[in-house]
N, C-alpha and C. Protein backbone atom coordinates (compact mmCIF):
# COMPACT_ATOMS: atom_id res chain seq x y z
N UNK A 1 5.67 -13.28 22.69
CA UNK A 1 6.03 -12.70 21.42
C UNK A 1 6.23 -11.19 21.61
N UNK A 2 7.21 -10.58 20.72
CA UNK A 2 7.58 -9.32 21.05
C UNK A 2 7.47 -8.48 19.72
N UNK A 3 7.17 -7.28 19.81
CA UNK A 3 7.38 -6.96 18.34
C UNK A 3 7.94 -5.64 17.99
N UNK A 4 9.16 -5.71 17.46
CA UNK A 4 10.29 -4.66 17.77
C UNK A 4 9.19 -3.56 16.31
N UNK A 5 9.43 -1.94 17.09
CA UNK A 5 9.36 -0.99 15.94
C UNK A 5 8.50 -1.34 14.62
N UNK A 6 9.29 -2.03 14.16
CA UNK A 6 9.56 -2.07 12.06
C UNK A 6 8.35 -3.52 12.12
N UNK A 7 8.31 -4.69 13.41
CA UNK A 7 7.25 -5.39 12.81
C UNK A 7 5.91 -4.36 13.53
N UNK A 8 5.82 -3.41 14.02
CA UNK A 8 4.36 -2.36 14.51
C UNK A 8 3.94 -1.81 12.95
N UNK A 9 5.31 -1.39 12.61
CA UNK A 9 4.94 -0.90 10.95
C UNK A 9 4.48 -1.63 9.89
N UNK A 10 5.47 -2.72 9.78
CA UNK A 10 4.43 -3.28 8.93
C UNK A 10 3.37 -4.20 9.32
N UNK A 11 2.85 -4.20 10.28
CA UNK A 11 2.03 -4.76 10.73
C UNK A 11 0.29 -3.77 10.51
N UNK A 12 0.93 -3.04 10.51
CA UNK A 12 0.00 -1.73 10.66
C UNK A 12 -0.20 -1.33 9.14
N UNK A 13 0.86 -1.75 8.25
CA UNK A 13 0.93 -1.93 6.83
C UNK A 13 0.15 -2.92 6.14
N UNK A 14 0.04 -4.26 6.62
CA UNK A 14 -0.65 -5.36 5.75
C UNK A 14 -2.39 -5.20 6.65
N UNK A 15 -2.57 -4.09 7.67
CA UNK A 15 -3.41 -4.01 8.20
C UNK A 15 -4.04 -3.34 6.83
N UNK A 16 -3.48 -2.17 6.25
CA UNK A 16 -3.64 -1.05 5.67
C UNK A 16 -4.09 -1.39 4.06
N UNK A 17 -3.11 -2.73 3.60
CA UNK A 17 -3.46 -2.87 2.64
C UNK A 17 -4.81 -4.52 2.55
N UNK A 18 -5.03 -5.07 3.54
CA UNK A 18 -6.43 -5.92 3.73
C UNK A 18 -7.50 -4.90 3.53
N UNK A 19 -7.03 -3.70 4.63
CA UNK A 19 -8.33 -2.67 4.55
C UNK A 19 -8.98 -1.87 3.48
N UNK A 20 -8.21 -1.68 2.37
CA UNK A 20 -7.92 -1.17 1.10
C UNK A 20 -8.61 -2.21 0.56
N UNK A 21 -8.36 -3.63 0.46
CA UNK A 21 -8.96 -4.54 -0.35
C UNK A 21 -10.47 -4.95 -0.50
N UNK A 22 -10.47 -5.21 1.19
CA UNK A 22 -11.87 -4.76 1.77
C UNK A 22 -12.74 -4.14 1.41
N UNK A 23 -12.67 -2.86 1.33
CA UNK A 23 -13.41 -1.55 1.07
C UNK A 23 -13.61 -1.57 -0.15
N UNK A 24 -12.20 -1.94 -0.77
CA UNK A 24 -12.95 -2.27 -2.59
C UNK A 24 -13.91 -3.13 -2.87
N UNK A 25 -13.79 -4.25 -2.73
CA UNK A 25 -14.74 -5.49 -2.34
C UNK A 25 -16.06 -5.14 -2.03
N UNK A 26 -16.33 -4.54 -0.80
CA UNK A 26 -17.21 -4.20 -0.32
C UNK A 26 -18.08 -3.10 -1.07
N UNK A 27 -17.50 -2.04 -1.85
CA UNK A 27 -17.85 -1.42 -2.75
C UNK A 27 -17.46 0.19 -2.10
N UNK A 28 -16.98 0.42 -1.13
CA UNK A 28 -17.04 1.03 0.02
C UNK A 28 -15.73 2.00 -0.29
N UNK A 29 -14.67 1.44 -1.46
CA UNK A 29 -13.66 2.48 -1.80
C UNK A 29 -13.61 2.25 -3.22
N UNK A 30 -13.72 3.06 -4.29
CA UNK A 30 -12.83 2.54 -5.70
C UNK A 30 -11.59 2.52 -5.90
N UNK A 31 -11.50 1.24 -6.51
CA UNK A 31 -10.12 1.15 -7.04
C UNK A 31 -9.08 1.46 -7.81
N UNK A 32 -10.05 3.11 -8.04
CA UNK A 32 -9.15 4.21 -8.70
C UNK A 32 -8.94 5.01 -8.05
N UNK A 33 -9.55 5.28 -6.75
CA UNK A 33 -9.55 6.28 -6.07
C UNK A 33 -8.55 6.45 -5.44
N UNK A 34 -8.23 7.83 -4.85
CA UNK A 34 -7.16 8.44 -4.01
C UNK A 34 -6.64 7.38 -2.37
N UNK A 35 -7.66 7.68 -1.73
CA UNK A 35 -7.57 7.02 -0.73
C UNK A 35 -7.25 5.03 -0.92
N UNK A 36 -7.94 4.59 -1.98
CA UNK A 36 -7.81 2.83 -2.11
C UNK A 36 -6.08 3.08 -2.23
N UNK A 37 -5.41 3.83 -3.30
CA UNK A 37 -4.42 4.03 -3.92
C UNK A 37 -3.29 4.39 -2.70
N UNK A 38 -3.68 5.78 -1.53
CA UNK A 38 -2.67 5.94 -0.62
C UNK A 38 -2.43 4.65 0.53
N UNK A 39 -4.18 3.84 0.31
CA UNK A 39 -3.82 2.98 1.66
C UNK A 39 -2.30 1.99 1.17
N UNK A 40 -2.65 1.62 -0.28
CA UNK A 40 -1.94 0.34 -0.62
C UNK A 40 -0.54 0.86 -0.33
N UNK A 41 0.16 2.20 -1.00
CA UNK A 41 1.23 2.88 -1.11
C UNK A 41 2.02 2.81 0.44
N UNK A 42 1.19 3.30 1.21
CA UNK A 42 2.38 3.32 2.33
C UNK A 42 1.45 2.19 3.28
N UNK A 43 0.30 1.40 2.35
CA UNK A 43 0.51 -0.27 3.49
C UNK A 43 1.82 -1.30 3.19
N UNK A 44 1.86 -1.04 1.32
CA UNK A 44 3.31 -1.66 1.17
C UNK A 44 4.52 -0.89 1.42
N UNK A 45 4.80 0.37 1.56
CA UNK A 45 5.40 0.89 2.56
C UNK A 45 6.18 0.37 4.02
N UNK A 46 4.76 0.24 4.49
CA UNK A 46 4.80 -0.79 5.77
C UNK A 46 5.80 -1.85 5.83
N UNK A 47 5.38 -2.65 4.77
CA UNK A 47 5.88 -4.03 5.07
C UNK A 47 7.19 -3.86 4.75
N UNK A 48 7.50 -3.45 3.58
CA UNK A 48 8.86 -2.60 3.72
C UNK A 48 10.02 -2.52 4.39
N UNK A 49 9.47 -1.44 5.41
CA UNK A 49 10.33 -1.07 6.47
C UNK A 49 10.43 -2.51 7.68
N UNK A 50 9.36 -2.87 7.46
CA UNK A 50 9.40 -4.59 8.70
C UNK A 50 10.62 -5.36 7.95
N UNK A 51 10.78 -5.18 6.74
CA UNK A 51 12.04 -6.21 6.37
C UNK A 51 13.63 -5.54 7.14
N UNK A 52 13.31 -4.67 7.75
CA UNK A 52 14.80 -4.06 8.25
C UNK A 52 14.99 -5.27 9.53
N UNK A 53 13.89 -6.16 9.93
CA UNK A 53 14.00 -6.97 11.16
C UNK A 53 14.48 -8.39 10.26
N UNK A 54 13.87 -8.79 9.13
CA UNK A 54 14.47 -9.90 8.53
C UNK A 54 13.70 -9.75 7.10
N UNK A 55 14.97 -9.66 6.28
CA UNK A 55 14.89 -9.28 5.22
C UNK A 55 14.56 -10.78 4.65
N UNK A 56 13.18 -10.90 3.18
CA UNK A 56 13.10 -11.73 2.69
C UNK A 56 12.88 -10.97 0.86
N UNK A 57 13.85 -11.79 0.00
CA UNK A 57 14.18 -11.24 -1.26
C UNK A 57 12.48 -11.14 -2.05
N UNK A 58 11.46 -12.34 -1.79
CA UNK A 58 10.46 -12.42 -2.24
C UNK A 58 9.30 -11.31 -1.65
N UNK A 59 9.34 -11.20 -0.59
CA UNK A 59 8.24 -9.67 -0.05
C UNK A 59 8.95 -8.70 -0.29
N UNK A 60 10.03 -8.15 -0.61
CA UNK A 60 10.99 -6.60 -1.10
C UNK A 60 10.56 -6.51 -2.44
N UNK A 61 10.40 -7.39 -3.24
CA UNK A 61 10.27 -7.87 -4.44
C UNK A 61 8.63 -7.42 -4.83
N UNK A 62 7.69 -8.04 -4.18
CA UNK A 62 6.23 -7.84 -3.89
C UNK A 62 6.10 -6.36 -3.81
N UNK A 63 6.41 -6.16 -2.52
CA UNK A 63 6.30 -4.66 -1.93
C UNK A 63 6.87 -3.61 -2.86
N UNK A 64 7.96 -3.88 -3.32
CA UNK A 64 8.34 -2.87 -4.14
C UNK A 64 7.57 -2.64 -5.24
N UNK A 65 6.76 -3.57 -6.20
CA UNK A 65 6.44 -3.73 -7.24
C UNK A 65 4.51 -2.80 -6.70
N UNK A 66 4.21 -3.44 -5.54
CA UNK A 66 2.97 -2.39 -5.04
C UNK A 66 3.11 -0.81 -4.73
N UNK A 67 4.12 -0.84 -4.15
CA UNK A 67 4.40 0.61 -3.96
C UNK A 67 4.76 1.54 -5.56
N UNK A 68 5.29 1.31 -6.21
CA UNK A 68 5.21 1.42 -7.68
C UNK A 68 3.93 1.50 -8.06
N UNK A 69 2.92 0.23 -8.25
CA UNK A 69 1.99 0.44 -9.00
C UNK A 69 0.62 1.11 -7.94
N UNK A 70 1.30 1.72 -6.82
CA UNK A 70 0.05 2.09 -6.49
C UNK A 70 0.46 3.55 -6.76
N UNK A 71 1.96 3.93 -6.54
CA UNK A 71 2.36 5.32 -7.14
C UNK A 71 1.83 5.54 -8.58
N UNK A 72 2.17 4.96 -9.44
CA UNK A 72 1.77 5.26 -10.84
C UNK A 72 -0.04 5.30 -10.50
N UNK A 73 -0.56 4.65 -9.70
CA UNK A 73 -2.20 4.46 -10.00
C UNK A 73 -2.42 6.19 -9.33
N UNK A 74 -1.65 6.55 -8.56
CA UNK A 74 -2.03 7.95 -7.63
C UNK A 74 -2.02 9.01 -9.08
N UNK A 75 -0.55 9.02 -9.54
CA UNK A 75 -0.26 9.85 -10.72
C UNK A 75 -1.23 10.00 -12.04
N UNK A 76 -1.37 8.95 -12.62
CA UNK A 76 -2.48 8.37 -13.09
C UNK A 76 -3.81 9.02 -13.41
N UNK A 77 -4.84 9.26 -12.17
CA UNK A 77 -5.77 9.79 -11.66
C UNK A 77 -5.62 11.08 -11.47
N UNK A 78 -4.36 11.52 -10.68
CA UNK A 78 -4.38 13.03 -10.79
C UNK A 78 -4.10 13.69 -12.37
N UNK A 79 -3.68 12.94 -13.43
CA UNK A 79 -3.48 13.72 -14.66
C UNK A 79 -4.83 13.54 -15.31
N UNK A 80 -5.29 12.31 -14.91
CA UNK A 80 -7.24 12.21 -15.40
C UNK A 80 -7.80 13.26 -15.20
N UNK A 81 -7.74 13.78 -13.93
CA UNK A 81 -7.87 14.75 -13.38
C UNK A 81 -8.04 15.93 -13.46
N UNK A 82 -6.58 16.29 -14.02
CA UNK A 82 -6.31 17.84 -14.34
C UNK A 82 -7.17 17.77 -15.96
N UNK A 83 -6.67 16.47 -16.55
CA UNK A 83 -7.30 16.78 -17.96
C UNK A 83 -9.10 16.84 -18.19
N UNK A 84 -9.30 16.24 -17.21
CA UNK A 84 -11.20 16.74 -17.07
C UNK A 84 -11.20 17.77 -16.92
N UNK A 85 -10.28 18.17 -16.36
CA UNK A 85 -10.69 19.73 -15.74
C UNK A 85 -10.57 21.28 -16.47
């Protein structure tokens, strides 16, 4: 088995977003937090860019819709943020 570029990325992507899930689970990240929020963003990121090797309409679909809601969850928190502050 070989694994060109784009499957290292997203490979390294669904690594990124298990690890994210994990850590929530575990209690170990919140799931409001900065870091739970950047892993998911560029773990679906990841997978992403792996569709440049074989594109499937149902994970572009997925991925896109995570990368979105983990952007809005980043934005989100930082206006919580400023307004505590």
């Amino acid at each position: 088995m070989t694994f060109a570029w784009y499957d290292v990325v997203g490979f390294t992507g669904t690594l990124m977003i298990l690890g994210a899930f994990a850590g929530q689970q575990m209690g170990k990240l919140r799931g409001d937090g900065v870091p739970y929020q950047l892993l998911n963003l560029f773990g679906a990121a990841g997978v992403l860019v792996s569709l440049f090797g074989t594109f499937n309409v149902s994970v572009f679909v997925l991925e896109s819709a995570w990368v979105l809601v983990s952007a809005y969850g980043l934005w989100r928190g930082r206006k919580r943020r400023a307004d505590a502050a």
